[in-house]
Protein backbone atom coordinates (compact mmCIF):
# COMPACT_ATOMS: atom_id res chain seq x y z
CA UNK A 1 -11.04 12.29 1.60
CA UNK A 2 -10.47 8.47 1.09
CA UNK A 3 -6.54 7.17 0.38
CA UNK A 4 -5.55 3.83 -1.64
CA UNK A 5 -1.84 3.52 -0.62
CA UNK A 6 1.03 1.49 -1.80
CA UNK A 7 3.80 0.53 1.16
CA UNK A 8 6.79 -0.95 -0.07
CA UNK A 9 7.80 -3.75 2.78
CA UNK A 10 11.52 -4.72 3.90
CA UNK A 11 10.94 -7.88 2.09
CA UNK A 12 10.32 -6.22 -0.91
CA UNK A 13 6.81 -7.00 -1.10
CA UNK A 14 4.06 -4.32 -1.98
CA UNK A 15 1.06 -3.61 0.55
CA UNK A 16 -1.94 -2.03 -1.00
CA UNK A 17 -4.70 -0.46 1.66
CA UNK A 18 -6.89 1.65 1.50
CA UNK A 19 -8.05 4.51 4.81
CA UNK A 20 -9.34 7.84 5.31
CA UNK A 21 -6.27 8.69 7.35
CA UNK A 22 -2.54 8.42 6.08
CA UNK A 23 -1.02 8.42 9.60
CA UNK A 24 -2.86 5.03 10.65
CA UNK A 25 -1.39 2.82 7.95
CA UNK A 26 2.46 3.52 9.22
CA UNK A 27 1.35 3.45 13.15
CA UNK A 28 -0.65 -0.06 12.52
CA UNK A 29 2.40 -1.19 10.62
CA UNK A 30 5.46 -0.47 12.71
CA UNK A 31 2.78 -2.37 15.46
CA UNK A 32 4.06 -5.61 14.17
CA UNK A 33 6.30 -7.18 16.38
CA UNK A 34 6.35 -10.28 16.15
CA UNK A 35 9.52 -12.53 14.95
CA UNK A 36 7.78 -13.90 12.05
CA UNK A 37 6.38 -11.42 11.10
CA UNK A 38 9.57 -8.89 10.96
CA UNK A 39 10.36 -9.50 7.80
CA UNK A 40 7.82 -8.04 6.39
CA UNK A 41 7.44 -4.38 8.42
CA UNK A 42 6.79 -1.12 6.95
CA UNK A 43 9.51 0.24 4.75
CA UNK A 44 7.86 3.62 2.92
CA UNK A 45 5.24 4.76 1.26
CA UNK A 46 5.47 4.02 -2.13
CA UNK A 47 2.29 6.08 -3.82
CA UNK A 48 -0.79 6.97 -2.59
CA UNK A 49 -4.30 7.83 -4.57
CA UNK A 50 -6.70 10.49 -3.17
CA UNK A 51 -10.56 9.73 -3.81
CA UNK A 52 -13.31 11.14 -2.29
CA UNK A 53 -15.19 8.45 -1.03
CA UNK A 54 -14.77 4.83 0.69
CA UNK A 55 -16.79 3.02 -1.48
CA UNK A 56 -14.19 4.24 -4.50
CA UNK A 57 -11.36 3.89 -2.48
CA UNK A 58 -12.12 0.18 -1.22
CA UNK A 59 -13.29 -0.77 -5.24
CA UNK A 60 -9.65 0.39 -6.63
CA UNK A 61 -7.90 -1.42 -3.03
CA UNK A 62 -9.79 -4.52 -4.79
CA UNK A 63 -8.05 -3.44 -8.34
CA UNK A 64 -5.11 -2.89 -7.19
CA UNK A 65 -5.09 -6.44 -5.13
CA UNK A 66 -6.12 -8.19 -8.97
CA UNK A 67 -3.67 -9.56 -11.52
CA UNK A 68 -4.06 -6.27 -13.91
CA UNK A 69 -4.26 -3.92 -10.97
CA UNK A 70 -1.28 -4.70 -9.97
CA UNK A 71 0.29 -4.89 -13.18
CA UNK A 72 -0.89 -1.53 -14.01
CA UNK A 73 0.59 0.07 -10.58
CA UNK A 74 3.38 -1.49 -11.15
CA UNK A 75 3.77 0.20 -14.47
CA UNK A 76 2.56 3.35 -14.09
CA UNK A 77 4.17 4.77 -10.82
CA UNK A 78 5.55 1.54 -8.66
CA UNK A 79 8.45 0.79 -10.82
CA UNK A 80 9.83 3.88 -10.19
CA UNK A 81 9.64 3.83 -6.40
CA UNK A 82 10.40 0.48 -6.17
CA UNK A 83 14.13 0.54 -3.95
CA UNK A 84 16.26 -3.08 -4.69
């Protein structure tokens, strides 16, 4: 099982990634120490999509990164999430 996930950042900001193991993306994240850089740390996990295989979950990561894929997320179940 493959994961496209959406992490909401401090800064606002949405992260989309994609990984076989939902764990990894919050360890990898929280990693980031670095002053310029701490702006923009994990918040939460916005959403995630389950697919079965990489090569799907790495072509919607790429839709999801494009002007209409992230429109769509944003419409469909970011919006919702989304903390201000």
């Amino acid at each position: 099982m493959w994961y496209v996930y959406f992490l909401e950042l401090s800064n606002g900001d949405i992260y989309v990634g994609s990984t076989n193991d939902l764990r990894r993306p919050f360890s990898s994240h929280r990693k980031v120490l670095l002053p310029q850089r701490a702006s923009t740390c994990l918040s939460f996990l916005c959403s995630h999509i389950a697919v079965m295989d990489e090569a799907s979950a790495r072509g919607l990561e790429r839709y999801f990164k494009s002007g209409s894929g992230k429109a769509f997320a944003e419409k469909r179940f970011l919006q919702k999430t989304k903390h201000g």
